[in-house]
N, C-alpha and C. Protein backbone atom coordinates (compact mmCIF):
# COMPACT_ATOMS: atom_id res chain seq x y z
N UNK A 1 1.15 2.22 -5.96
CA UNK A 1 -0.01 3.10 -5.99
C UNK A 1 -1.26 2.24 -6.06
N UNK A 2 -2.34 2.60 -5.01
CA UNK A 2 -3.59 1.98 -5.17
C UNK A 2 -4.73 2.66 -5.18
N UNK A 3 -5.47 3.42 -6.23
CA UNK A 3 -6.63 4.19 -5.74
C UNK A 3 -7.48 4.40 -6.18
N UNK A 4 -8.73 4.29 -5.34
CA UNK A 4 -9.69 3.77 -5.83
C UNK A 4 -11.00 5.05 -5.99
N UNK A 5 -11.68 5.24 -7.05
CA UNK A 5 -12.39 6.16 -7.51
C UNK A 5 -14.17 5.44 -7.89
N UNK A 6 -14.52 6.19 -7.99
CA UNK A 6 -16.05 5.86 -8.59
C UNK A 6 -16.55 4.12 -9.37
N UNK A 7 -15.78 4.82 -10.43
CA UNK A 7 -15.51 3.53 -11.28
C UNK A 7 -14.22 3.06 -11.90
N UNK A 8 -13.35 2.62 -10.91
CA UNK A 8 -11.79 3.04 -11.47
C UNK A 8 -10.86 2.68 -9.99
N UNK A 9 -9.83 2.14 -10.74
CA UNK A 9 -9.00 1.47 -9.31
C UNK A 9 -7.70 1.53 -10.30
N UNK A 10 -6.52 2.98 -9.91
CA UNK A 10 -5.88 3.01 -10.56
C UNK A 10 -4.71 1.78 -9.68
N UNK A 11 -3.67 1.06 -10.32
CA UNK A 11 -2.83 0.61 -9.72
C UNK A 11 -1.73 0.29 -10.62
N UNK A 12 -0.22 -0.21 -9.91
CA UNK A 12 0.77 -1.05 -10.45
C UNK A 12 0.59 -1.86 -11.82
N UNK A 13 1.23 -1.24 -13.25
CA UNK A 13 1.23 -2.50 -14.20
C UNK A 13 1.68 -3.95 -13.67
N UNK A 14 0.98 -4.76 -13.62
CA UNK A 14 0.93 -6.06 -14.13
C UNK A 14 1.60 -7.30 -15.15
N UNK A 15 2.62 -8.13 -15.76
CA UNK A 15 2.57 -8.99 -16.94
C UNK A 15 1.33 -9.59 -17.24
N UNK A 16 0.38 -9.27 -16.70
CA UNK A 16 -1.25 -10.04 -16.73
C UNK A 16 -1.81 -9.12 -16.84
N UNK A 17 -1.28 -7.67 -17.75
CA UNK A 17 -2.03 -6.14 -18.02
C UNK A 17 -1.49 -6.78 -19.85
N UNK A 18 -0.89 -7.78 -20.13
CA UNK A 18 -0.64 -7.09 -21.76
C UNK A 18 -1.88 -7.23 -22.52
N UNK A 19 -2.62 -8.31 -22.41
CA UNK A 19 -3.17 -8.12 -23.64
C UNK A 19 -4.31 -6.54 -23.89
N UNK A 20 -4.66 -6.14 -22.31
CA UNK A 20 -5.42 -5.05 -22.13
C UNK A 20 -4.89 -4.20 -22.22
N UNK A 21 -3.42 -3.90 -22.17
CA UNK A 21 -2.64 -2.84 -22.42
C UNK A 21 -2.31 -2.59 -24.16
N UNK A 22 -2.07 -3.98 -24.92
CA UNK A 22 -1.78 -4.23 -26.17
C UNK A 22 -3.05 -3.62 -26.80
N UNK A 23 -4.11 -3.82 -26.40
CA UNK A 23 -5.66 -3.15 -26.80
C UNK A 23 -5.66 -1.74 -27.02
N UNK A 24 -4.70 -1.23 -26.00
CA UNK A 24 -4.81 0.30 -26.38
C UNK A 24 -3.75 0.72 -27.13
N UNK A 25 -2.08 0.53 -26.99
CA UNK A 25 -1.35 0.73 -27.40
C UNK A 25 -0.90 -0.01 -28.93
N UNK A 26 -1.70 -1.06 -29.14
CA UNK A 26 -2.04 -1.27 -30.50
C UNK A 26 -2.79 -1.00 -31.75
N UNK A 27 -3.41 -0.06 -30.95
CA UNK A 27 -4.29 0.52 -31.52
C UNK A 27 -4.24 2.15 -32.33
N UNK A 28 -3.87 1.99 -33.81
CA UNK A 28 -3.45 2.83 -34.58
C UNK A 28 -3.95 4.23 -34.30
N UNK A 29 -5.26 4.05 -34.08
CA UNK A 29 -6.21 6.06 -33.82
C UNK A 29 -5.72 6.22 -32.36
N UNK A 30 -5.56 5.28 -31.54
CA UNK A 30 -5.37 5.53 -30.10
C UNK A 30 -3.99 6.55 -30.05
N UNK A 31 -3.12 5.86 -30.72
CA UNK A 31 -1.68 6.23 -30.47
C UNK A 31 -1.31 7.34 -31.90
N UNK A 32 -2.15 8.14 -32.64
CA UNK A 32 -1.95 8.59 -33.86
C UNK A 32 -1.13 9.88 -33.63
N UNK A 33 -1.16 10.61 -32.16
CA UNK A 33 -0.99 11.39 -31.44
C UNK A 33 0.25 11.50 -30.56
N UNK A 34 1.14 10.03 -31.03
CA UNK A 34 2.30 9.63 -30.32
C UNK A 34 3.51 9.37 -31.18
N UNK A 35 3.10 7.68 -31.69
CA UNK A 35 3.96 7.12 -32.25
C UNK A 35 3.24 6.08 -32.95
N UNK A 36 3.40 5.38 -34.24
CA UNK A 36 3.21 4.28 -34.50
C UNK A 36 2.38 3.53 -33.74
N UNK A 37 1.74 2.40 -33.75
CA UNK A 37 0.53 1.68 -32.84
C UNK A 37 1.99 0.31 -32.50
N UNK A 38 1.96 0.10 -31.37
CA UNK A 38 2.55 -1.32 -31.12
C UNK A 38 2.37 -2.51 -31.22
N UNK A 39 3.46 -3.42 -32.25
CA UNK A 39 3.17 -4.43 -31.81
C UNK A 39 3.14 -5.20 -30.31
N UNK A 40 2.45 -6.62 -30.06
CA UNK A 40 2.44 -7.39 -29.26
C UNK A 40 4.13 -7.62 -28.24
N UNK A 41 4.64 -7.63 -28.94
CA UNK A 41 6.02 -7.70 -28.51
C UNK A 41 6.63 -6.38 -27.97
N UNK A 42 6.05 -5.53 -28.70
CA UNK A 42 7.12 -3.98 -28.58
C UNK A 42 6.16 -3.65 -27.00
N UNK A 43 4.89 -4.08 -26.72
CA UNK A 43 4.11 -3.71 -26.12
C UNK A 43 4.26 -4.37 -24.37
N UNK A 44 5.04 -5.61 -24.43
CA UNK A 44 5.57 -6.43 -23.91
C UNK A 44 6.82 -6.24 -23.18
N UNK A 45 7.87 -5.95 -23.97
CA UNK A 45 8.82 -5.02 -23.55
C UNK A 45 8.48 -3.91 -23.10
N UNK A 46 7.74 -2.95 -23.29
CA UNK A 46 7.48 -1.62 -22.55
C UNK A 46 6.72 -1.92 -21.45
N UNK A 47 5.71 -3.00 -21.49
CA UNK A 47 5.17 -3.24 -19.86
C UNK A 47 6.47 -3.72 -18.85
N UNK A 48 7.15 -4.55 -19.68
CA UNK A 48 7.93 -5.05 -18.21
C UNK A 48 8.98 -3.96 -18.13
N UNK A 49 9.63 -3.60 -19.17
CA UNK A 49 10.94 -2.55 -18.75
C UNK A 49 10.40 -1.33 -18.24
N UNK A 50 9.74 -0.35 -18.83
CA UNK A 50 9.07 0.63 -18.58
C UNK A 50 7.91 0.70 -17.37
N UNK A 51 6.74 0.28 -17.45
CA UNK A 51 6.05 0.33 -16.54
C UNK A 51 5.86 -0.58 -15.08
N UNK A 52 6.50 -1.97 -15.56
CA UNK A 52 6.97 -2.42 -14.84
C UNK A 52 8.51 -2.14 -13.84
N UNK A 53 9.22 -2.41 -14.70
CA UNK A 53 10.55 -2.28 -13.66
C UNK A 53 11.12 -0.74 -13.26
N UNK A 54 10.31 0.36 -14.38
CA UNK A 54 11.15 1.46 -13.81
C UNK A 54 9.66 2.28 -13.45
N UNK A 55 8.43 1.50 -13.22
CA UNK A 55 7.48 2.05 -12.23
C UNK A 55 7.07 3.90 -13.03
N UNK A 56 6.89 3.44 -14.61
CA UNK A 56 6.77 4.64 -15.14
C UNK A 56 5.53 5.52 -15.57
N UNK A 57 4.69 4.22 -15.79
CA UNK A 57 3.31 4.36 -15.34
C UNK A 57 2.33 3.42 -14.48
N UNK A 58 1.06 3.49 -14.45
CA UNK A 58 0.63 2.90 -13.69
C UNK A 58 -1.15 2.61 -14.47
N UNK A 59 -1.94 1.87 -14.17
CA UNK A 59 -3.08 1.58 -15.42
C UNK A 59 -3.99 1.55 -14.61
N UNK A 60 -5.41 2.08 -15.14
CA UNK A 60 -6.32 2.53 -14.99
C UNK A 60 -7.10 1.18 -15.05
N UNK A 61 -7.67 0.29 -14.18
CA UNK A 61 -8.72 -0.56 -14.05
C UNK A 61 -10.13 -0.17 -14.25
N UNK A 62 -11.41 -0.79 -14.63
CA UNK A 62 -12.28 -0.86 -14.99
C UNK A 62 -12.85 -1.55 -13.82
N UNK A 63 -13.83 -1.13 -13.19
CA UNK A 63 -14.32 -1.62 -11.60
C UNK A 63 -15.03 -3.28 -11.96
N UNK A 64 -16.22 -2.91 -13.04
CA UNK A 64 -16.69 -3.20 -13.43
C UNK A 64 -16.35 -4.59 -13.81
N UNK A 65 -15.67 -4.95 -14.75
CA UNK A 65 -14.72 -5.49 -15.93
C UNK A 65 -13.55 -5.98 -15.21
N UNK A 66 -12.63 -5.10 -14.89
CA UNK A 66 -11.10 -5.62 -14.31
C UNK A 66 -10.58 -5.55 -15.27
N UNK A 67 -11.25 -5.03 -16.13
CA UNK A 67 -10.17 -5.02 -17.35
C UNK A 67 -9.05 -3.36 -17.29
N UNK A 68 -7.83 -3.53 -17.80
CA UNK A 68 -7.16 -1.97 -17.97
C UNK A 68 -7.48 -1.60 -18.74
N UNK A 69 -8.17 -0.32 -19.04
CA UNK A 69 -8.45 0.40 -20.10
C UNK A 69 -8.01 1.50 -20.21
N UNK A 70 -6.94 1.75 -19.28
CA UNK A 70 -6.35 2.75 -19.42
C UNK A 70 -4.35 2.85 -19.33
N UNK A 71 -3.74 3.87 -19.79
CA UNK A 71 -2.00 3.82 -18.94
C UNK A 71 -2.21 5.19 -19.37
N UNK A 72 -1.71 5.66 -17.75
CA UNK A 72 -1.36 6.85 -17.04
C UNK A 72 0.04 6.46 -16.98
N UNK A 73 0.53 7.75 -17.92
CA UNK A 73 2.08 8.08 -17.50
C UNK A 73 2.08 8.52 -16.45
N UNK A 74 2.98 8.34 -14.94
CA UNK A 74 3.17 9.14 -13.90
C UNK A 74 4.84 9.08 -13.37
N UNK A 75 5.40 9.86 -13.68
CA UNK A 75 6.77 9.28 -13.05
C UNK A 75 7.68 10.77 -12.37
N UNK A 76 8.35 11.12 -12.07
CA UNK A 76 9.31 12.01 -11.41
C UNK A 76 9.97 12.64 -12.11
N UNK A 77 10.04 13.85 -12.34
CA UNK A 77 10.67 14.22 -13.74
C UNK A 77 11.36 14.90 -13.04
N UNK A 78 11.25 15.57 -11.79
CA UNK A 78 12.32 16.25 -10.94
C UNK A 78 11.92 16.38 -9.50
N UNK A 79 12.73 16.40 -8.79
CA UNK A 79 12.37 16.75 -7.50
C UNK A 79 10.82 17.56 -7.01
N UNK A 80 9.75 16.70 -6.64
CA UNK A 80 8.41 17.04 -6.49
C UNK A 80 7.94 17.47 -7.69
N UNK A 81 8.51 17.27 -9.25
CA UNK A 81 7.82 17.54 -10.05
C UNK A 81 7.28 16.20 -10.77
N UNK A 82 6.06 16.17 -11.24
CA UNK A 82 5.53 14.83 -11.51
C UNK A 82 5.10 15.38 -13.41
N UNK A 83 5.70 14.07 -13.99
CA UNK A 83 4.70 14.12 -15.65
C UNK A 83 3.84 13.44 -15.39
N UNK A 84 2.70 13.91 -16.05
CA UNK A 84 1.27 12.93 -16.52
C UNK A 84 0.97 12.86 -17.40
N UNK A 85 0.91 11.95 -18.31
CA UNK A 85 -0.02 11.88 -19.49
C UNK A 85 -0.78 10.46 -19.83
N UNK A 86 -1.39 10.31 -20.89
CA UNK A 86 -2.58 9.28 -20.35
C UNK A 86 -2.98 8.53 -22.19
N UNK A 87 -3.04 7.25 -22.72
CA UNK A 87 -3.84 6.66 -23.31
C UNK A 87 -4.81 5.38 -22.38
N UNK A 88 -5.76 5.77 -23.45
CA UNK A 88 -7.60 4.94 -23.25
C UNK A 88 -7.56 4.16 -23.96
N UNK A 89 -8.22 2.82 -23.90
CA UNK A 89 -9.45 2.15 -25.13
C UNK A 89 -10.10 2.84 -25.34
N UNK A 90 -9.78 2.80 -27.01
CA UNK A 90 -10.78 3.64 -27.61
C UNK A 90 -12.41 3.33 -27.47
N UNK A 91 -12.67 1.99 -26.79
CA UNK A 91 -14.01 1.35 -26.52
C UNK A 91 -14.47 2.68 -25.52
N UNK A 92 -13.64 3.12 -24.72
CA UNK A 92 -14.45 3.88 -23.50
C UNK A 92 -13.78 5.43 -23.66
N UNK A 93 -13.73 6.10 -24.81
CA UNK A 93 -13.20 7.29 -24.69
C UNK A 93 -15.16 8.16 -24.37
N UNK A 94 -14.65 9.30 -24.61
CA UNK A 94 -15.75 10.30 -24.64
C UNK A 94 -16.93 9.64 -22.78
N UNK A 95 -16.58 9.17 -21.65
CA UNK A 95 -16.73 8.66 -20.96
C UNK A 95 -16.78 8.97 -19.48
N UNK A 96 -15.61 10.29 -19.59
CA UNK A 96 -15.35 10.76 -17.70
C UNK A 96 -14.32 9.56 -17.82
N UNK A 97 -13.63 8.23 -18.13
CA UNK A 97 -12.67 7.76 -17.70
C UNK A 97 -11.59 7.97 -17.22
N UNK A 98 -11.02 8.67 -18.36
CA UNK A 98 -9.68 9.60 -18.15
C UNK A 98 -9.67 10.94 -17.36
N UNK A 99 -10.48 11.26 -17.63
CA UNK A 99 -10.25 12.60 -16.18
C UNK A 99 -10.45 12.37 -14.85
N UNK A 100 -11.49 10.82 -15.12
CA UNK A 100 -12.21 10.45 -13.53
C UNK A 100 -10.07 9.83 -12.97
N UNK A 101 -9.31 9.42 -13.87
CA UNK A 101 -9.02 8.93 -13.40
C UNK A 101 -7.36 9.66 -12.85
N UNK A 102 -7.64 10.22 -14.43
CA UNK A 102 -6.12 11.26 -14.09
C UNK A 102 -6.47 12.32 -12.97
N UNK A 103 -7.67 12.93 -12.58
CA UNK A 103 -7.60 13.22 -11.35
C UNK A 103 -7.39 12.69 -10.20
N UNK A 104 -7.50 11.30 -10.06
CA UNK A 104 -7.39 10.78 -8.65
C UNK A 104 -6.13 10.44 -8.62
N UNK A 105 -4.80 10.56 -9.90
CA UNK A 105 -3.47 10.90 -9.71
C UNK A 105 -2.95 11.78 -9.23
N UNK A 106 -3.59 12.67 -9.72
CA UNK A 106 -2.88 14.13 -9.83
C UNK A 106 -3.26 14.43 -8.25
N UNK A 107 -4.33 14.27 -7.83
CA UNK A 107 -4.68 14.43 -6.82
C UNK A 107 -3.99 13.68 -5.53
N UNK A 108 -3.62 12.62 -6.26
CA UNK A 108 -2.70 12.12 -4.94
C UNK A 108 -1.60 12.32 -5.16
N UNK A 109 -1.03 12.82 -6.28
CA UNK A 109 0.19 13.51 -6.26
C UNK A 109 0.83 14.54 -5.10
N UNK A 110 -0.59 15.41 -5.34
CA UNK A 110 -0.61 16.94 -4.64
C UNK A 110 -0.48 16.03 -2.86
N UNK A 111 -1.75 15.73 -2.93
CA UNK A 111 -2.47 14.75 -1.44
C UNK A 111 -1.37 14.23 -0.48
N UNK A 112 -0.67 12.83 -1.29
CA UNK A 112 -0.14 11.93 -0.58
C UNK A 112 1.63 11.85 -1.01
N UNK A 113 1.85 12.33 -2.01
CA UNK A 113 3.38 12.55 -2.40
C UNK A 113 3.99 14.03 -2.32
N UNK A 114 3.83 15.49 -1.65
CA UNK A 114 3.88 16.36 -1.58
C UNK A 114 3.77 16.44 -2.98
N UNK A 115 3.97 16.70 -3.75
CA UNK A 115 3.86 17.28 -5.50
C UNK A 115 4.19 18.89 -5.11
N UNK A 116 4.79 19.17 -5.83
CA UNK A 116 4.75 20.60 -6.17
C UNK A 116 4.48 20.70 -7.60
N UNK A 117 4.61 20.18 -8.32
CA UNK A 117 4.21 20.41 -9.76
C UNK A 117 3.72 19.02 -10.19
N UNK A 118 2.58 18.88 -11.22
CA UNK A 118 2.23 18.26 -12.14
C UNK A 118 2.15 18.91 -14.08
N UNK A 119 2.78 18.27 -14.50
CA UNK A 119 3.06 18.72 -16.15
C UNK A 119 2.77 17.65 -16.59
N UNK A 120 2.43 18.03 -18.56
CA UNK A 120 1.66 17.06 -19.21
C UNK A 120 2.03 18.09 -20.41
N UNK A 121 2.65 17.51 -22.00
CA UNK A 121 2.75 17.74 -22.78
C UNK A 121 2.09 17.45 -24.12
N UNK A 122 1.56 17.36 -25.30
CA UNK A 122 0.36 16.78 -26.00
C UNK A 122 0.93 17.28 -27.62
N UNK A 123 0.57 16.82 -28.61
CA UNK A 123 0.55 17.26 -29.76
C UNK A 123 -0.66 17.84 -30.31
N UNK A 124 -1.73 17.10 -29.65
CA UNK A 124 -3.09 17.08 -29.84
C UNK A 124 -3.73 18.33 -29.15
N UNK A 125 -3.85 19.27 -29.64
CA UNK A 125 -4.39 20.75 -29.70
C UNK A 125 -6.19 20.78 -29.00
N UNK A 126 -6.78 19.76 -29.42
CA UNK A 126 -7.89 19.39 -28.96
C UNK A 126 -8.56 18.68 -27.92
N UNK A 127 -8.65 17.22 -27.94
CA UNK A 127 -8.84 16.52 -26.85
C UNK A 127 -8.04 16.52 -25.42
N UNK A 128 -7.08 16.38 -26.02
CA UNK A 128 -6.21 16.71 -25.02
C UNK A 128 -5.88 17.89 -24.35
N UNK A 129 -5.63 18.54 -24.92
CA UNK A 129 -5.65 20.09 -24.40
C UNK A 129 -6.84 20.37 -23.17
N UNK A 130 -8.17 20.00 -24.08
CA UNK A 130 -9.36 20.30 -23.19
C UNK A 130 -9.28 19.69 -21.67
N UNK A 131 -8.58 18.07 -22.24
CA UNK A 131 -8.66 17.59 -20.86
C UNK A 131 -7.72 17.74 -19.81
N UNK A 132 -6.71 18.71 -20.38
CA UNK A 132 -5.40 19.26 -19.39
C UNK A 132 -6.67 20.48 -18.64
N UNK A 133 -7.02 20.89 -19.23
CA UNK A 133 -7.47 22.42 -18.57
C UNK A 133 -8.83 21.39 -17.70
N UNK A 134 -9.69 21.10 -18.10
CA UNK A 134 -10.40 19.94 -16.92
C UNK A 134 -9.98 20.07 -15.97
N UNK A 135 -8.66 19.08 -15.71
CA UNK A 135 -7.95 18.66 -14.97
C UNK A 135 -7.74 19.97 -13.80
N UNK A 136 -7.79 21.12 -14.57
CA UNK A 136 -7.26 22.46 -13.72
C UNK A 136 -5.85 23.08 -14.16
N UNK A 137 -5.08 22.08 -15.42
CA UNK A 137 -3.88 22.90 -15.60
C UNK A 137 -3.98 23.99 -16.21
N UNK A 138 -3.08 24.50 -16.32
CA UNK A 138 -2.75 26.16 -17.18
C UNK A 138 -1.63 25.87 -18.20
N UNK A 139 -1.91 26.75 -19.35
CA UNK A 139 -1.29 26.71 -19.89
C UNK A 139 -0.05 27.11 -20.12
N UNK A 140 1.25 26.69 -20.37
CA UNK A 140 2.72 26.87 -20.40
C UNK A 140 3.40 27.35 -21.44
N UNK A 141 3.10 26.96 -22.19
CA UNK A 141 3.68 27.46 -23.28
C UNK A 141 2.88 26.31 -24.75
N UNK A 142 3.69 27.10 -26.06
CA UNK A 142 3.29 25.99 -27.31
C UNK A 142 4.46 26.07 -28.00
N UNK A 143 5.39 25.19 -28.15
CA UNK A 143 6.53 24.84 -29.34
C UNK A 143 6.03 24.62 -30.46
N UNK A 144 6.16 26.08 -31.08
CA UNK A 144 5.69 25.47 -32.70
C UNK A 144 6.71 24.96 -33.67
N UNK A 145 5.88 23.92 -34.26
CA UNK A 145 6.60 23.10 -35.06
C UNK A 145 7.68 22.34 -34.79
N UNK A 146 7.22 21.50 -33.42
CA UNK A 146 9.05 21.21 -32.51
C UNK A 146 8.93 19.77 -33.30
N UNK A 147 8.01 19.09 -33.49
CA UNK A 147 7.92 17.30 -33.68
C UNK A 147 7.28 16.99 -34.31
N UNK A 148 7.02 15.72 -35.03
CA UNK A 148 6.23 15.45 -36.49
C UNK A 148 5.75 14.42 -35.66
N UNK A 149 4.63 14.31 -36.11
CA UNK A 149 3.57 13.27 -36.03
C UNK A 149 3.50 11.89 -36.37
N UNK A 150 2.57 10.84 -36.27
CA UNK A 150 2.49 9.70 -36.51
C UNK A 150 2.75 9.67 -38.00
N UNK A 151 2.36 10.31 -38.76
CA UNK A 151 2.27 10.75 -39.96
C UNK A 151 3.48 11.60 -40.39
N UNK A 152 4.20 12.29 -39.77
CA UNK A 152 5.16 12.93 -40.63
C UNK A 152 5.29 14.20 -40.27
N UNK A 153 4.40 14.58 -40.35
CA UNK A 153 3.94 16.30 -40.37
C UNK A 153 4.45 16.71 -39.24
N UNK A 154 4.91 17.90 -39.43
CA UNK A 154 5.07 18.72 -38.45
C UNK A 154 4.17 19.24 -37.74
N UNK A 155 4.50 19.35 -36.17
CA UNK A 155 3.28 19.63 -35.59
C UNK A 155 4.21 20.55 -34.56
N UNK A 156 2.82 21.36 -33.74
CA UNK A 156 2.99 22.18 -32.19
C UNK A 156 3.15 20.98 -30.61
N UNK A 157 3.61 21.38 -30.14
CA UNK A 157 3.57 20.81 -28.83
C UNK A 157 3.32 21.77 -27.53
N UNK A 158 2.15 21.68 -26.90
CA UNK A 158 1.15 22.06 -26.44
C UNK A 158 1.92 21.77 -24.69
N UNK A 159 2.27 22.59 -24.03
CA UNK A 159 2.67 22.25 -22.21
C UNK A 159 1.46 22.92 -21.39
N UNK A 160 0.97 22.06 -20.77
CA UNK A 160 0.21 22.16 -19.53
C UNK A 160 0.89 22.35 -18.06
N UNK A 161 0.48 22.86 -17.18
CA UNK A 161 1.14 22.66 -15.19
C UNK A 161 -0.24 22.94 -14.68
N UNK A 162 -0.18 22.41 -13.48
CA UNK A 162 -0.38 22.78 -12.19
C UNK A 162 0.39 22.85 -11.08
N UNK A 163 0.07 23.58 -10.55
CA UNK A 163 1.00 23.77 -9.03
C UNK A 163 0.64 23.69 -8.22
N UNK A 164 1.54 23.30 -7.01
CA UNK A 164 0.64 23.10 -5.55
C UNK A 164 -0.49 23.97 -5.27
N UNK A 165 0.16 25.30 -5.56
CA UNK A 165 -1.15 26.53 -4.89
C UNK A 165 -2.11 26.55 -6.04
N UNK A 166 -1.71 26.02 -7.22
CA UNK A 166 -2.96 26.48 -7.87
C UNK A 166 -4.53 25.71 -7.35
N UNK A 167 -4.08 24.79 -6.89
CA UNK A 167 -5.50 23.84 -6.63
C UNK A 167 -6.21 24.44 -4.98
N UNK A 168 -5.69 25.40 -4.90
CA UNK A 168 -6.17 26.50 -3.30
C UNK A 168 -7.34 26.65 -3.82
C-alpha cells in the first residue's frame, strides 16, 4: 500500500519504523484504551511478526518529518471485509491526522480493493467513537461490559461499519 494525502503518505511497516512506532505504542495514555504501553522489544516483535510479515497494519508517515506517527490497523477479516483501527503520537493528536489518514484507507479500501465492508471496534466511547462516525461509519451495535480495560475495569465495546453503498 502507498498513499499519498495532503500531509500523509500512508505505507508498508518498515524495521526502520521502530523507534517511531515504539513512540506511540510505548506510550502509556496512547495505548490506555488497549493494552498495557509496550516495551522496546514487545514493540519489535509486533513490527516484524505482525505488521511486517503478516502485513497487518500499515503506518501513517508525516510528509513533513518522515517520521511515523501513526499505525493503522488494516487487514482482512473476511472475504471483502476489512478491520480498521488506528493509534497516533500523542505529539499530533487533536490534528485531522487520523481521519486525514484513516480516510485515505478506507477509501482505498472501497476505491482500489473492492471492500464491501469496513469495521472498527473501540472501548473508548468518545474519541473514538466520534472519529468512527467522521469517517461515515454507523453504528453496530455496543457489548456491554464484554472487556476490562488497561486498568481492570470493565468496560463497553463500541462496533462501527460502513458499507459499500453507504458511501453513495
Amino acid at each position: 500500500m502507498n498513499i499519498k494525502t495532503d500531509r500523509m503518505i500512508i505505507r508498508d511497516f518498515t524495521m526502520n519504523d521502530i523507534n517511531d512506532l515504539q513512540d506511540i505504542l510505548g506510550d502509556a495514555e496512547t495505548m490506555k484504551n488497549c493494552e498495557p504501553a509496550y516495551t522496546i522489544e514487545k514493540t519489535a516483535d509486533f513490527l516484524q511478526k505482525f505488521c511486517i510479515e503478516k502485513k497487518g497494519a500499515v503506518a501513517a508517515i508525516h510528509k513533513d518529518t518522515a517520521k511515523a506517527i501513526g499505525y493503522i490497523l488494516f487487514n482482512e477479516f473476511d472475504d471483502g471485509v476489512y478491520e480498521i483501527g488506528w493509534f497516533f503520537n500523542r505529539a499530533f493528536w487533536r490534528q485531522g491526522f487520523a481521519y486525514e489518514s484513516c480516510k485515505a484507507v478506507i477509501d482505498y479500501a472501497f476505491d482500489k480493493m473492492n471492500a464491501h465492508k469496513v469495521f472498527a471496534e473501540t472501548i473508548d466511547g468518545m474519541k473514538s467513537v466520534n472519529l468512527m462516525k467522521k469517517l461515515g461509519m454507523k453504528t453496530e451495535g455496543i457489548q456491554r461490559s464484554q472487556t476490562k480495560d488497561s486498568s481492570g475495569n470493565w468496560v463497553d465495546v463500541y462496533f462501527y461499519g460502513l458499507l459499500s453503498e453507504d458511501r453513495q
